[in-house]
C-alpha atoms as a PDB file:
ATOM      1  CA  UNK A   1       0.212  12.253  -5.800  1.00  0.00           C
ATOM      2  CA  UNK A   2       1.527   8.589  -6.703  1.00  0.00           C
ATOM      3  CA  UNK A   3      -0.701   6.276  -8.741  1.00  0.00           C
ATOM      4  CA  UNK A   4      -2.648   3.687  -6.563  1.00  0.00           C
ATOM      5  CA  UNK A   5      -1.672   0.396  -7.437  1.00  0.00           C
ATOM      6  CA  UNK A   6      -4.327  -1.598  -8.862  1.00  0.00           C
ATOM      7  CA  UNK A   7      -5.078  -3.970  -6.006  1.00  0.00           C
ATOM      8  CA  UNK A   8      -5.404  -0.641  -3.916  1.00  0.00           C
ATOM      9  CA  UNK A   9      -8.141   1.479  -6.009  1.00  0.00           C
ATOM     10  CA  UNK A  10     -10.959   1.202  -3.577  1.00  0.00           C
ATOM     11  CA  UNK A  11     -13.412   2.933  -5.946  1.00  0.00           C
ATOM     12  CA  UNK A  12     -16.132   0.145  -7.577  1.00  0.00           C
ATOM     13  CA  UNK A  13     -16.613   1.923 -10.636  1.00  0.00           C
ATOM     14  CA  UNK A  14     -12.902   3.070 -11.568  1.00  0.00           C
ATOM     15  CA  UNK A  15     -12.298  -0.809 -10.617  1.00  0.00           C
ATOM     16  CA  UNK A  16     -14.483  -1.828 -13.353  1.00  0.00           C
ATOM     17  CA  UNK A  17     -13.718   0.621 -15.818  1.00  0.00           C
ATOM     18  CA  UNK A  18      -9.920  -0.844 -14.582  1.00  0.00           C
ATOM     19  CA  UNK A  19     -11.169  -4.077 -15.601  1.00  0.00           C
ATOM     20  CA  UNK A  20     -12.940  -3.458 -18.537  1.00  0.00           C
ATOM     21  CA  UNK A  21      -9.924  -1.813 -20.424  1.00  0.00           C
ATOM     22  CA  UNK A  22      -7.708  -4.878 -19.778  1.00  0.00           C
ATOM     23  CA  UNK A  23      -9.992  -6.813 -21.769  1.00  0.00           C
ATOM     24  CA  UNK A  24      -9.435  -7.888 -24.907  1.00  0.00           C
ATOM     25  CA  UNK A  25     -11.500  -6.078 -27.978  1.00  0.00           C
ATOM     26  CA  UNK A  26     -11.782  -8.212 -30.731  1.00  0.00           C
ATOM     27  CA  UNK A  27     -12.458  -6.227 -33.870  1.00  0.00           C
ATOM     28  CA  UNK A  28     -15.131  -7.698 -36.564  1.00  0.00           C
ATOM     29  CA  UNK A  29     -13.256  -7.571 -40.003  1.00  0.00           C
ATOM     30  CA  UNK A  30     -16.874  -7.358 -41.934  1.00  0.00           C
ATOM     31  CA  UNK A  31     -17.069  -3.952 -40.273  1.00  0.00           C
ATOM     32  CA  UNK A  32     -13.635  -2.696 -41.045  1.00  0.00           C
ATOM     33  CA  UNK A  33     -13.929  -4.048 -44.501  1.00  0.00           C
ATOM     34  CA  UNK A  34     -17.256  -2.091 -45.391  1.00  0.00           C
ATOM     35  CA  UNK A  35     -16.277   0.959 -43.972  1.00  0.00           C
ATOM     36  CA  UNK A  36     -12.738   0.779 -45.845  1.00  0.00           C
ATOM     37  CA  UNK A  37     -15.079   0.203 -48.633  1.00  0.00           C
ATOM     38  CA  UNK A  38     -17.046   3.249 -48.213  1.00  0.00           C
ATOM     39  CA  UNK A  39     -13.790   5.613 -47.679  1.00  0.00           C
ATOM     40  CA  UNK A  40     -12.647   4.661 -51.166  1.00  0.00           C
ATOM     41  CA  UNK A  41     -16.019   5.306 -52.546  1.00  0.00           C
ATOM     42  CA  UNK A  42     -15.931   8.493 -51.684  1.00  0.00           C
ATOM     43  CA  UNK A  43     -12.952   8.850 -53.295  1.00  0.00           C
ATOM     44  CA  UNK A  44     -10.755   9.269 -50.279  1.00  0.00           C
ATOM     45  CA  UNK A  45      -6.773   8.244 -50.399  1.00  0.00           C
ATOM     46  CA  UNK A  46      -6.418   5.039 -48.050  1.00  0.00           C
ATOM     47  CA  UNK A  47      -3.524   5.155 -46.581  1.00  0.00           C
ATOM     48  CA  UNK A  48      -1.857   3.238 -43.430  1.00  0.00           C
ATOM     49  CA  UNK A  49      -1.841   6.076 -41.061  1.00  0.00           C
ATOM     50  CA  UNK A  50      -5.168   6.634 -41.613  1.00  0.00           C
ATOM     51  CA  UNK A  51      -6.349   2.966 -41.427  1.00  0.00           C
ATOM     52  CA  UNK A  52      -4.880   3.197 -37.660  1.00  0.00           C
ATOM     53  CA  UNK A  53      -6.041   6.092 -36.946  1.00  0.00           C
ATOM     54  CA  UNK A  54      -9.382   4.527 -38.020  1.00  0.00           C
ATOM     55  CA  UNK A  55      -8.695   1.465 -35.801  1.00  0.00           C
ATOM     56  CA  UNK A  56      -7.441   3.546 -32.933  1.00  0.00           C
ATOM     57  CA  UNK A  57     -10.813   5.342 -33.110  1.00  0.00           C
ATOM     58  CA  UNK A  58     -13.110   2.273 -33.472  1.00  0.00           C
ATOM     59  CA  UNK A  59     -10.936   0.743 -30.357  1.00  0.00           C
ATOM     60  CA  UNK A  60     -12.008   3.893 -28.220  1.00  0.00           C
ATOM     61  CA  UNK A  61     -15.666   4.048 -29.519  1.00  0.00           C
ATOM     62  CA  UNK A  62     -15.939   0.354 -28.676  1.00  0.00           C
ATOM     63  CA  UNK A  63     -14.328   0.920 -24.978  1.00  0.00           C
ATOM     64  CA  UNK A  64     -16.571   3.964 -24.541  1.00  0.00           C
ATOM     65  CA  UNK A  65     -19.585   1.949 -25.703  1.00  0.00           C
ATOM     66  CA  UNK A  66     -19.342  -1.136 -23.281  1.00  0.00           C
ATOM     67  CA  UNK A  67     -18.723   1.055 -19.887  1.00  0.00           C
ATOM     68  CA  UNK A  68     -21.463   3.191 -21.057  1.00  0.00           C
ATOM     69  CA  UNK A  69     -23.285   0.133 -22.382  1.00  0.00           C
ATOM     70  CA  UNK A  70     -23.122  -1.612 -19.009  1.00  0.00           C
ATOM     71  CA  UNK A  71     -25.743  -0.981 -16.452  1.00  0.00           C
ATOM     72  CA  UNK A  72     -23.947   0.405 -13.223  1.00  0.00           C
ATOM     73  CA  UNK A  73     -24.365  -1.360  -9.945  1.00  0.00           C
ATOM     74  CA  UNK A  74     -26.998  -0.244  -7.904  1.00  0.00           C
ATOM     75  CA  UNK A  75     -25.927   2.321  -5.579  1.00  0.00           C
ATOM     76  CA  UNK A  76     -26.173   1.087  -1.863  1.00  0.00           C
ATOM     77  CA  UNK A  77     -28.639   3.533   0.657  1.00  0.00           C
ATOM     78  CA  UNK A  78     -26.481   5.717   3.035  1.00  0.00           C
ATOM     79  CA  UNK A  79     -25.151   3.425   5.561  1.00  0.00           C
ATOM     80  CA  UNK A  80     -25.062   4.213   9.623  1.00  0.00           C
ATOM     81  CA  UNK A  81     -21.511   5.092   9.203  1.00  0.00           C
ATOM     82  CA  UNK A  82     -21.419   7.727   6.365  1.00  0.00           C
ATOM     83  CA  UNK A  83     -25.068   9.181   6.943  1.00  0.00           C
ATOM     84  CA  UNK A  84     -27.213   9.738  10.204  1.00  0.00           C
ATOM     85  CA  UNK A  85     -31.004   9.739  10.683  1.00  0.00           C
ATOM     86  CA  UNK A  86     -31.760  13.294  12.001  1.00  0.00           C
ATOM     87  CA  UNK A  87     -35.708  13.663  12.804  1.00  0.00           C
ATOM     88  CA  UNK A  88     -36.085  17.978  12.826  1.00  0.00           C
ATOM     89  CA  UNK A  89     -39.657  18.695  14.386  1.00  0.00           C
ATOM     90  CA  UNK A  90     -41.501  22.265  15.026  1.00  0.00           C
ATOM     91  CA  UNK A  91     -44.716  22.874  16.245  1.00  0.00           C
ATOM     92  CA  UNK A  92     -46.251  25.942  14.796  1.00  0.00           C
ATOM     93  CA  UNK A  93     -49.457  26.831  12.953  1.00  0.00           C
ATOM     94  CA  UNK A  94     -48.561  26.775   9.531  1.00  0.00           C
ATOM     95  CA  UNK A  95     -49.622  26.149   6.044  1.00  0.00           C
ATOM     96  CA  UNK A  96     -46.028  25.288   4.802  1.00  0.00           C
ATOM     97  CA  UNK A  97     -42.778  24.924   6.684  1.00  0.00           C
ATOM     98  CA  UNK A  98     -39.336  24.260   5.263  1.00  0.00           C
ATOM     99  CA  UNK A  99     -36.319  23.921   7.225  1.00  0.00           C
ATOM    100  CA  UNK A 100     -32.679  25.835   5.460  1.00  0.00           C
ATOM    101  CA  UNK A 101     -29.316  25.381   6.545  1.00  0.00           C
ATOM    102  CA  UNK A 102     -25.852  24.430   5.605  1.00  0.00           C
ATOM    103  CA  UNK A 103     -26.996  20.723   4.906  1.00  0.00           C
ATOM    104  CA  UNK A 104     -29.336  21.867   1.406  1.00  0.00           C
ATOM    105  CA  UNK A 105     -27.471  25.166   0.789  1.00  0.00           C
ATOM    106  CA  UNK A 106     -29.911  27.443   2.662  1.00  0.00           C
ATOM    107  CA  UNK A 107     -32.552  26.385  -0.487  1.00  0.00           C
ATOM    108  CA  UNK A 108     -36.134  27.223   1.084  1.00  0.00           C
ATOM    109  CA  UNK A 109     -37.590  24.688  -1.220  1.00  0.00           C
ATOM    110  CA  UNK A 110     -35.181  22.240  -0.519  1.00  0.00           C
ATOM    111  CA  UNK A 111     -36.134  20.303   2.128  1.00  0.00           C
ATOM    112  CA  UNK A 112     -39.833  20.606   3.466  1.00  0.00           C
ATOM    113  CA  UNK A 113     -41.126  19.457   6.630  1.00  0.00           C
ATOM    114  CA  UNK A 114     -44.422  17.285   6.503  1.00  0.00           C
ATOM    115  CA  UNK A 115     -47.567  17.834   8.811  1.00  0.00           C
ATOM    116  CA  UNK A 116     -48.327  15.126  11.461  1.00  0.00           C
ATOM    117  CA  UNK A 117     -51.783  14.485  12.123  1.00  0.00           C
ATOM    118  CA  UNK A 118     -52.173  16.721  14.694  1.00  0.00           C
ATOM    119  CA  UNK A 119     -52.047  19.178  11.929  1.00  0.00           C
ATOM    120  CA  UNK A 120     -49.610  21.424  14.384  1.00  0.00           C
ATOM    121  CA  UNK A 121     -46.320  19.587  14.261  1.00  0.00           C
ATOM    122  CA  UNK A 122     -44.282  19.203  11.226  1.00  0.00           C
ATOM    123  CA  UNK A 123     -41.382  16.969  10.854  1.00  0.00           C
ATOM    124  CA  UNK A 124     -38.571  16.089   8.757  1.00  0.00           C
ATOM    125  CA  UNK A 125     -36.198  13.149   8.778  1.00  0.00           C
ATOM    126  CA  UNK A 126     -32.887  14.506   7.308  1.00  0.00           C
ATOM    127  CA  UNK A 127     -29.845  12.099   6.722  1.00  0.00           C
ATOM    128  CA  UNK A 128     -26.228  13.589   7.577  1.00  0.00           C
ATOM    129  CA  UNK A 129     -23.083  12.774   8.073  1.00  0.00           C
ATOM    130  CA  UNK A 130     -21.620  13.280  11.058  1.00  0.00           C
ATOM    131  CA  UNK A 131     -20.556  17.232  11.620  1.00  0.00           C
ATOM    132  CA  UNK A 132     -22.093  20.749  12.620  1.00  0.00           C
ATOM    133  CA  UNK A 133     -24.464  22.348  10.774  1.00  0.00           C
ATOM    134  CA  UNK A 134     -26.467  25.313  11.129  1.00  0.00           C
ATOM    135  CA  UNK A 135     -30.052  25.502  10.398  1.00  0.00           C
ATOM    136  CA  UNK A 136     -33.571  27.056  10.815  1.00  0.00           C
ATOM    137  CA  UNK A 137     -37.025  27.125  10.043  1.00  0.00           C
ATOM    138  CA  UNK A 138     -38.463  29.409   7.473  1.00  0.00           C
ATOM    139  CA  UNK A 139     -42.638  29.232   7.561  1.00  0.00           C
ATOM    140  CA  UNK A 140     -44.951  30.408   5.399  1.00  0.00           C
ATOM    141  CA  UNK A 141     -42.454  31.185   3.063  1.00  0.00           C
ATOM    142  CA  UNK A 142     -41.777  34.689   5.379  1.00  0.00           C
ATOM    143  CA  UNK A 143     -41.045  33.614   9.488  1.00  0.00           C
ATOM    144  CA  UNK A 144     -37.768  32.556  10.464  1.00  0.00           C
ATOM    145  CA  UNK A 145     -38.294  30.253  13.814  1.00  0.00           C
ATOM    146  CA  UNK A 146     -35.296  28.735  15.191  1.00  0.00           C
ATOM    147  CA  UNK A 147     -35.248  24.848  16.413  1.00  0.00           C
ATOM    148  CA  UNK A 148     -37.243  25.519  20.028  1.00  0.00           C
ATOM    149  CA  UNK A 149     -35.430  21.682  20.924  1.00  0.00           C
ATOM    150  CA  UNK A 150     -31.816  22.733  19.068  1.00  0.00           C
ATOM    151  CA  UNK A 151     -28.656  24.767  20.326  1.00  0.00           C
ATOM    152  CA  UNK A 152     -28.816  28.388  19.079  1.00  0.00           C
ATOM    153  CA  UNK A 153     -25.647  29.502  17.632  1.00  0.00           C
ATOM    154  CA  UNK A 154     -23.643  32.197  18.721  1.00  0.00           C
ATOM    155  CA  UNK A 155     -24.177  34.632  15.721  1.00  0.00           C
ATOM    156  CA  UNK A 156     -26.072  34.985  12.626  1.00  0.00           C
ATOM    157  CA  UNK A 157     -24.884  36.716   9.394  1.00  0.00           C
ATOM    158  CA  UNK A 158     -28.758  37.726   8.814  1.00  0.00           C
ATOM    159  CA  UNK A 159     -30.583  38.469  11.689  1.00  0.00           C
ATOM    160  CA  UNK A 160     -32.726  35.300  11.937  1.00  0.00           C
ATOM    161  CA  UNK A 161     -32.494  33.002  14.759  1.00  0.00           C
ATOM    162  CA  UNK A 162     -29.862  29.707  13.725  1.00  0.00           C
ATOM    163  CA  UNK A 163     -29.504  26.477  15.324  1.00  0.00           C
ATOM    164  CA  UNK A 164     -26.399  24.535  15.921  1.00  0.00           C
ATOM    165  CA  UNK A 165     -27.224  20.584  15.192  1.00  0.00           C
ATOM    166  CA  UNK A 166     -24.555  18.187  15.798  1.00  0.00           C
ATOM    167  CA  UNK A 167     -24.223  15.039  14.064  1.00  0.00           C
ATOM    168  CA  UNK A 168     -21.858  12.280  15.642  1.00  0.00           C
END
C-alpha cells in the first residue's frame, strides 16, 4: 500500500506525531557534558561512535518524551454518523437483566439493562453503528427471552431465542 502523502493523513494523532517529529530538538550541552563526564568516570573508552550513538538515543528519548508528554486531544462522543442511539426495552419480572449479542461479544455482564420505575420494564440505550446484529436477553443470570418488539432470526447456534436488530 503507497504512503499517504502528508497533506492526506486524515488521522489527528499520526498528524501530530507527523508534526512533532519535524520539529526541531535542540539538545542542552550541560546535559551532554555531565553525562560524558560520568562515562569517563566510570572508566569507560569515549569514543565517536559511541558519543552518536549516545546522541541518537537522547534524540529518540526526547521525541518519545514530548508525544507522550503531551496531553492528547479530547476524544469527541460518537457522532450521528458513526454511532446510533438504540433504546432495547423488555418487560419481565426480574431482579437483573442483561442483554448479549454480537455488539459486547455475547459478555452477560457487559451491558445491563436498568429498571424503570414501574419496576417491570428494563431498558438500555446502546450506541451502534449502523449494521445487523444479533442479540437477546439473558435474566436472572439463567432465562434467555428474545426482544418481544425485535425480528427473530432465522437460526440460533444455541438453542435460545435471537433477535435480528438493524442499525441504519
Amino acid at each position: 500500500m503507497p504512503a499517504e502523502p502528508d497533506d492526506e493523513i486524515r488521522d489527528p494523532a499520526l498528524r501530530r506525531a507527523i508534526a512533532e517529529l519535524r520539529r526541531p530538538v535542540s539538545l542542552d550541552a550541560d546535559v551532554e557534558r555531565r553525562a560524558l563526564a560520568r562515562i569517563r568516570a566510570a572508566g569507560s573508552p569515549v569514543r565517536r561512535p559511541v558519543r552518536l550513538v549516545w546522541l541518537g538515543g537522547t534524540l529518540a528519548a526526547g521525541i518519545a518524551f514530548l508525544l507522550l508528554a503531551r496531553s492528547p486531544e479530547p476524544t469527541p462522543p460518537p457522532t450521528a454518523s458513526t454511532t446510533r442511539p438504540v433504546l432495547l426495552r423488555l418487560a419481565a419480572p426480574a431482579s437483573r437483566v442483561a442483554v448479549v449479542g454480537d455488539f459486547n461479544d455475547w459478555d452477560p455482564a457487559a451491558t445491563p439493562l436498568r429498571r424503570t420505575d414501574d419496576g417491570v420494564t428494563w431498558t438500555v440505550e446502546l450506541h451502534l453503528k449502523p449494521g445487523r446484529y444479533h442479540y437477546t436477553f439473558l435474566i436472572d443470570g439463567r432465562r434467555w427471552s428474545g426482544d418481544p418488539a425485535g425480528a427473530r432470526a432465522v437460526e440460533s447456534d444455541f438453542g435460545a431465542p435471537v433477535s435480528v436488530l438493524t442499525v441504519s
